[in-house]
Protein backbone atom coordinates (compact mmCIF):
# COMPACT_ATOMS: atom_id res chain seq x y z
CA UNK A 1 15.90 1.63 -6.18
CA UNK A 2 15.50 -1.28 -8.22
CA UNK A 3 13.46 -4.60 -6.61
CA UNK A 4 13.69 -7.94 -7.86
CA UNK A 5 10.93 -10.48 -7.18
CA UNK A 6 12.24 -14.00 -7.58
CA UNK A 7 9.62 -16.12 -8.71
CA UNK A 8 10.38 -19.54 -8.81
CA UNK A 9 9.17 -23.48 -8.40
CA UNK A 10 10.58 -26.01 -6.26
CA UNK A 11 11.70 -29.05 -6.93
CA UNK A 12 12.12 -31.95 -4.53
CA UNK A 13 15.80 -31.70 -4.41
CA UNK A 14 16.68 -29.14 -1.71
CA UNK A 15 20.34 -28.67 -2.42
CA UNK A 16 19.55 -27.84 -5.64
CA UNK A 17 16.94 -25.35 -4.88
CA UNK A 18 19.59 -23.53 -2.57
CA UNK A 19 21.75 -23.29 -5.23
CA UNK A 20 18.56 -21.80 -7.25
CA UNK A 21 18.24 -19.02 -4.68
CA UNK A 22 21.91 -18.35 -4.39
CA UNK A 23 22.54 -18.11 -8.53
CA UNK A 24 19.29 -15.86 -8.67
CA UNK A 25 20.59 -13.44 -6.28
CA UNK A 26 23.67 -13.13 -8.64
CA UNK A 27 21.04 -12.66 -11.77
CA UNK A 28 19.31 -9.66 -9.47
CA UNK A 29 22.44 -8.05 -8.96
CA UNK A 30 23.80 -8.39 -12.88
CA UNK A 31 19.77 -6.74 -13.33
CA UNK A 32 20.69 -3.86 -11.30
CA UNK A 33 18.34 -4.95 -8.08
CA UNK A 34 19.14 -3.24 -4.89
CA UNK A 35 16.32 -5.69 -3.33
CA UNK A 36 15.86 -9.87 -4.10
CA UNK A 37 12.67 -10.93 -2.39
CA UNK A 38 11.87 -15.01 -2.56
CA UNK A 39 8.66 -16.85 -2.24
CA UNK A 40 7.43 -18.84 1.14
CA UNK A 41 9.18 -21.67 2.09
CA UNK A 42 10.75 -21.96 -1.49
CA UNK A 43 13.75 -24.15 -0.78
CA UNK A 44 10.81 -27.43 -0.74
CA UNK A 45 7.54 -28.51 -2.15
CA UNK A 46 5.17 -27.18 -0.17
CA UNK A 47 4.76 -29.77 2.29
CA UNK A 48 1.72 -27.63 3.88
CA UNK A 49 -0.19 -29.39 1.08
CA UNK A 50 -0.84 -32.74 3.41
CA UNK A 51 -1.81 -32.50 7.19
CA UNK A 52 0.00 -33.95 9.76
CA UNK A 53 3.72 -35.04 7.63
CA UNK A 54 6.02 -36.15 10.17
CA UNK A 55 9.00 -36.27 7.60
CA UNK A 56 8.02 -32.62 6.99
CA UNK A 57 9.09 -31.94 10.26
CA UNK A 58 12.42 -32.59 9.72
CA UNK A 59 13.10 -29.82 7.62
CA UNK A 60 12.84 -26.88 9.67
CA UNK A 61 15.99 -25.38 10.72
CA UNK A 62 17.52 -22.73 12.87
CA UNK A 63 18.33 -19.07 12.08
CA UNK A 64 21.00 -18.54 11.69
CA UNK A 65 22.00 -21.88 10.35
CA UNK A 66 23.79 -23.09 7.61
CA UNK A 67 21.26 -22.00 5.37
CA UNK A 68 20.92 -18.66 6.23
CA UNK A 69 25.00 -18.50 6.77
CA UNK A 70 25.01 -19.12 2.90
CA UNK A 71 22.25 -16.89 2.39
CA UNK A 72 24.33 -14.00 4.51
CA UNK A 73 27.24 -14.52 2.50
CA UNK A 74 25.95 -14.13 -1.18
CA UNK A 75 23.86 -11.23 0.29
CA UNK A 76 27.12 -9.40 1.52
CA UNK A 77 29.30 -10.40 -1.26
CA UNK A 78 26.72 -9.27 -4.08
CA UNK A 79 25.85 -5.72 -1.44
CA UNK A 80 21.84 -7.06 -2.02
CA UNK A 81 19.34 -6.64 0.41
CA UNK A 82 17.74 -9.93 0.71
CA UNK A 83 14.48 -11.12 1.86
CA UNK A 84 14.29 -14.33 2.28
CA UNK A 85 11.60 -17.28 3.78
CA UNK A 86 12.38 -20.98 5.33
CA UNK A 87 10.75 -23.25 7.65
CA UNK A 88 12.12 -22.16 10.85
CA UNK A 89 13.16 -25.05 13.85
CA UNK A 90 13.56 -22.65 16.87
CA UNK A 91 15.68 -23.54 20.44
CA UNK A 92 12.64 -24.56 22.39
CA UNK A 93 11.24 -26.66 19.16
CA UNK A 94 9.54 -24.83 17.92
CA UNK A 95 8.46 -24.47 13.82
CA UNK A 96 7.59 -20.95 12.07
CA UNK A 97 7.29 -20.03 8.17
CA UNK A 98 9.71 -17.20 8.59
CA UNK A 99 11.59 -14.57 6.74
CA UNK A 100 15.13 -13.55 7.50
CA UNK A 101 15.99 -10.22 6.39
CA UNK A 102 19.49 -9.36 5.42
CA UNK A 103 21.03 -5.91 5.03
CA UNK A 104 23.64 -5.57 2.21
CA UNK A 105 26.16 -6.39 4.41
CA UNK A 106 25.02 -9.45 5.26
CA UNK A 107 24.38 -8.48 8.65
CA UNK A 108 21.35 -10.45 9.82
CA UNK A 109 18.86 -7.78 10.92
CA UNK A 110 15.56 -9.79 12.22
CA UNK A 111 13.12 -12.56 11.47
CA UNK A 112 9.88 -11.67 10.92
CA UNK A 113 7.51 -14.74 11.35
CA UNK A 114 3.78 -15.30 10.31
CA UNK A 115 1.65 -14.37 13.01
CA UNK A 116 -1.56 -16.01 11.51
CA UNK A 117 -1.73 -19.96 10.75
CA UNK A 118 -4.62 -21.06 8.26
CA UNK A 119 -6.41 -24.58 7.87
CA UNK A 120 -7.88 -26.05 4.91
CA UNK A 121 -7.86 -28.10 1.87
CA UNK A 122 -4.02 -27.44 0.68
CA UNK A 123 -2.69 -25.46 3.40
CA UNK A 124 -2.69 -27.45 6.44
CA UNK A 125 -0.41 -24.88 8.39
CA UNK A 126 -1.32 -25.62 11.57
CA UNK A 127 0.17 -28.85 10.93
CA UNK A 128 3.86 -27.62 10.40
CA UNK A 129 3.78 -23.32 11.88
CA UNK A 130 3.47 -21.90 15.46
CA UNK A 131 2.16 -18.68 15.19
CA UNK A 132 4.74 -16.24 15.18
CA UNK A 133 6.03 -14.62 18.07
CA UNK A 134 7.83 -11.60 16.49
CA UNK A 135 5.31 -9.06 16.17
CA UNK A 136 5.58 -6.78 12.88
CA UNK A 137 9.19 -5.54 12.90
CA UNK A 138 10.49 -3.36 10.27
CA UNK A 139 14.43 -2.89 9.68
CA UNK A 140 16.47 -0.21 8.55
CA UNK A 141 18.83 -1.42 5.45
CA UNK A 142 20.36 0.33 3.49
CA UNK A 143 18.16 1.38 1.04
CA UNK A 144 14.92 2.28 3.46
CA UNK A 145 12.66 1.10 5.88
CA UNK A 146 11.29 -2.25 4.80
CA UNK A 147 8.92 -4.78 6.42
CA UNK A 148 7.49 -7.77 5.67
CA UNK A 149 4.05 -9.71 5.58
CA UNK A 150 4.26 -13.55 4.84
CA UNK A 151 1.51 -15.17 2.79
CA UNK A 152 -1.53 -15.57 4.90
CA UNK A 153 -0.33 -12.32 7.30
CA UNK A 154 -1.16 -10.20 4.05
CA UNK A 155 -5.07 -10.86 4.47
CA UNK A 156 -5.47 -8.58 8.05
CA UNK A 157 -6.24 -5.26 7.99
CA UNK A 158 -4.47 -4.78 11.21
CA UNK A 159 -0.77 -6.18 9.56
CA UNK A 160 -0.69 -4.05 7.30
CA UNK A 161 -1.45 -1.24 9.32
CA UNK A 162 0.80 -2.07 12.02
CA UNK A 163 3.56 -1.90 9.38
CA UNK A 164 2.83 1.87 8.09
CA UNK A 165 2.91 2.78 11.93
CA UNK A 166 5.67 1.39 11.98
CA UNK A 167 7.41 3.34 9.12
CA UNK A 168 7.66 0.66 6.33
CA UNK A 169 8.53 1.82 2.94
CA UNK A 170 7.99 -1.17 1.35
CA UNK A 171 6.13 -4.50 2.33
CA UNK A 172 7.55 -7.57 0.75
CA UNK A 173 5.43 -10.64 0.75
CA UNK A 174 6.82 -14.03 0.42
CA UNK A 175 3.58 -15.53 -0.82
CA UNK A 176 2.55 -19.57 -2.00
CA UNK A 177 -0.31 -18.59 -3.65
CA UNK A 178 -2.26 -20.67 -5.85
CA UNK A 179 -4.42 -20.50 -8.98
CA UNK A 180 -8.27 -20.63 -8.23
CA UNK A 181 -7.76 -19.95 -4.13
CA UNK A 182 -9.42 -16.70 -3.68
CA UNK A 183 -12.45 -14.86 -5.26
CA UNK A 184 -11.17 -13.46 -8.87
CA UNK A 185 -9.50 -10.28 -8.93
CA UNK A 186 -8.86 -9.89 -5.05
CA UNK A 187 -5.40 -11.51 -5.00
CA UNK A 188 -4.23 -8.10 -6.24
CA UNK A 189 -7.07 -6.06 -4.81
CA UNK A 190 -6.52 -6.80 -1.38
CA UNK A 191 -2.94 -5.68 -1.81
CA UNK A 192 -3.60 -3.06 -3.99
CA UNK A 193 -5.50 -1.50 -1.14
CA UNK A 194 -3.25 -1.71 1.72
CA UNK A 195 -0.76 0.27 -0.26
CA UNK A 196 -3.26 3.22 -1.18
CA UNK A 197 -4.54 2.96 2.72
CA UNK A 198 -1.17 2.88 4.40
CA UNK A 199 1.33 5.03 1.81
CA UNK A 200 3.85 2.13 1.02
CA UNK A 201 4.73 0.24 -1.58
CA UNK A 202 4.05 -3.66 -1.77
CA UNK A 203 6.36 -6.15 -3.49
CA UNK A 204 4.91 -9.81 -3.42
CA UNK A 205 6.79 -12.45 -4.53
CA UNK A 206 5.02 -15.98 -5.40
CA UNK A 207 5.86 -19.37 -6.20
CA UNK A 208 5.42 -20.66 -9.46
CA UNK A 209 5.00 -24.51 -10.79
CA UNK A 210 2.56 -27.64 -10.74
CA UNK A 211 3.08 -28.93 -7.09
CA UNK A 212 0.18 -32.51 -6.65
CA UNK A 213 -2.82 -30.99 -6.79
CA UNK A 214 -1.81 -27.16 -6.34
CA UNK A 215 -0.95 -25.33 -9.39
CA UNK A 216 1.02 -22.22 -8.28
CA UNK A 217 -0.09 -18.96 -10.25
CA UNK A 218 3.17 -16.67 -10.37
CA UNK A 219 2.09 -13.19 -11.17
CA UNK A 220 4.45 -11.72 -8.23
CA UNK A 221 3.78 -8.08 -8.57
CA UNK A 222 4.55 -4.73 -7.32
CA UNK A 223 2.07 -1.64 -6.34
CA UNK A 224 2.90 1.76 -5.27
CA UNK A 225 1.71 3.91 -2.31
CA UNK A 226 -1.49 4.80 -4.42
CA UNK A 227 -2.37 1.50 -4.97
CA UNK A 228 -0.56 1.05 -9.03
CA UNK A 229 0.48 -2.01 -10.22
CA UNK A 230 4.25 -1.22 -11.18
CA UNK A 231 4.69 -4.58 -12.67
CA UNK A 232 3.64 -7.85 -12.97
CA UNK A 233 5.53 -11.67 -13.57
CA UNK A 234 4.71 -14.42 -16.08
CA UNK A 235 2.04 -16.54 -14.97
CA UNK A 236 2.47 -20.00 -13.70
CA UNK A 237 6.52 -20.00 -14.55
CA UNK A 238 9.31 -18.89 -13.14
CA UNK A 239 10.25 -15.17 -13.97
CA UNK A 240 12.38 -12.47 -12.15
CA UNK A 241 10.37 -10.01 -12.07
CA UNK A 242 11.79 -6.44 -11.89
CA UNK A 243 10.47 -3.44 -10.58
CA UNK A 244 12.02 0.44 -10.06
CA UNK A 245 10.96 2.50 -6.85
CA UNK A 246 11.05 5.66 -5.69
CA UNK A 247 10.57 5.27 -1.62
CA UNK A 248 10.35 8.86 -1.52
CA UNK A 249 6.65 8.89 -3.21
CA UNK A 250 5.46 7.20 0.09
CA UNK A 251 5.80 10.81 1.79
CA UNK A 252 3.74 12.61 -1.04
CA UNK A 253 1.09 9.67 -1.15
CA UNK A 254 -2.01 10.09 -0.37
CA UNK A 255 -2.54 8.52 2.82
CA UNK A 256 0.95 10.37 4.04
CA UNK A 257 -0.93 13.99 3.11
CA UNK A 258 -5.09 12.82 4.15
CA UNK A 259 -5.41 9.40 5.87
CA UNK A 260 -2.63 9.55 8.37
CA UNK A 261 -3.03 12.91 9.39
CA UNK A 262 -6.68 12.41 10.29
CA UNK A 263 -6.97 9.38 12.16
CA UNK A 264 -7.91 8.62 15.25
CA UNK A 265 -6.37 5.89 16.86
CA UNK A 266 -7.31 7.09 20.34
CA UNK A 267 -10.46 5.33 19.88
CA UNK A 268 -9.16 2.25 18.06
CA UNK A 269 -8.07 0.01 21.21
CA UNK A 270 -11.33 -0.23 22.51
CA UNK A 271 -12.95 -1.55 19.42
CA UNK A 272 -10.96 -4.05 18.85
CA UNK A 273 -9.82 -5.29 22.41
């Protein structure tokens, strides 16, 4: 199957970047994508930039909601599997970066929402998220077993595990990730890693463009189950990054035929209770 990372900026007009998302769907289908994957929180700047914006606030929204409904409807009229990310307003009032995931169809299948919420200089998340309440689900569309880890998620061990145990296939991250954030070379590492450890494939999609100070790298990428970069976008611009898969490595990889087999996860709970 064919995946298609869609790496893009934001502007500050939000109609207009909904319109982005639903014309680059059509571009992944004319590309032959099975898959369109988005960045976090792409339909605005990335508010999470400045602590404490009330006006911020305002833009969360349910799911399903007229967003999504538009979302849904390009997704089942193109027959793309779409993962997408928004700031989420839940009934109770809640707020949570969160992805819907959308089978071909359209059909609505889940939300997964970020279960960890960082603080610092340019990501004041605590701000704007809840932590998510949503556990690691991972749906059944109709081209495999795919799950998702948003942004920050992607940095714990125990995500990414959760997801091979729970079958994933493929791990798409919606990611905001900027230049000069982490130690060089372990924005791919990391990922790298979890994909040799756990037998999936990874497909991260980031945001690109200058946003005040933050200066958003691009470079979405893809890795197989042992650990390969497949393919990697344009830095710092906007790109649609394409990558082909072949879910049916993950049962060959090796952690399918050595890691899984051998562990031991009797023992696990009480190291980490």
């Amino acid at each position: 199957m064919r995946v298609a990372l869609a790496q893009l900026a934001a502007t500050a007009d939000r109609a207009a970047n909904l319109e982005r998302v639903l014309d680059v769907m059509g571009d992944a289908k004319r590309a032959g994508a099975d898959l369109v994957a988005f960045p976090e929180v792409i339909l605005d700047r990335f508010f999470p930039q400045r602590a404490d914006d009330r006006e911020a606030l305002k833009l969360a929204e349910p799911i399903p909601g007229p967003t999504t409904d538009r979302v849904a409807a390009r997704t089942r009229e193109l027959g793309l599997v779409t993962v997408f990310n928004l700031y989420e307003l839940d009934a109770q009032g809640r707020r949570f970066d969160s992805s819907p995931v959308f089978d071909a169809d359209g059909r609505l299948l889940g939300v997964t929402r970020m279960l960890h919420i960082t603080h610092y200089e340019g990501f004041y998340e605590q701000s704007y998220y809840h932590p998510g309440d949503h556990g690691v689900p991972v749906y059944d569309t109709r081209i495999g077993r795919i799950g998702v880890a948003i942004c920050y998620d992607r940095h714990y061990p125990e995500v990414m595990r959760a997801l091979g145990v729970a079958g994933a296939e493929l791990v798409v991250i919606p990611q905001a990730g900027a230049l000069g954030e982490w130690p060089e070379g372990l924005y791919e590492a990391e990922v790298r890693t979890a994909a040799f450890q756990n037998g999936y494939f990874v497909a991260l999609a980031n945001r690109a463009g200058d946003e005040g100070k933050l200066r958003f790298s691009g470079e979405s990428f893809a890795v197989d189950p042992e650990g390969k970069v497949l393919v990697r976008g344009k830095s710092r611009e906007e790109d649609l990054v394409l990558a082909d898969l072949d879910l049916a490595a993950c049962r060959t990889s090796t952690a399918r035929r050595l890691f899984w087999k051998h562990r031991r996860p009797e023992l696990y709970g009480a190291w980490f209770a």
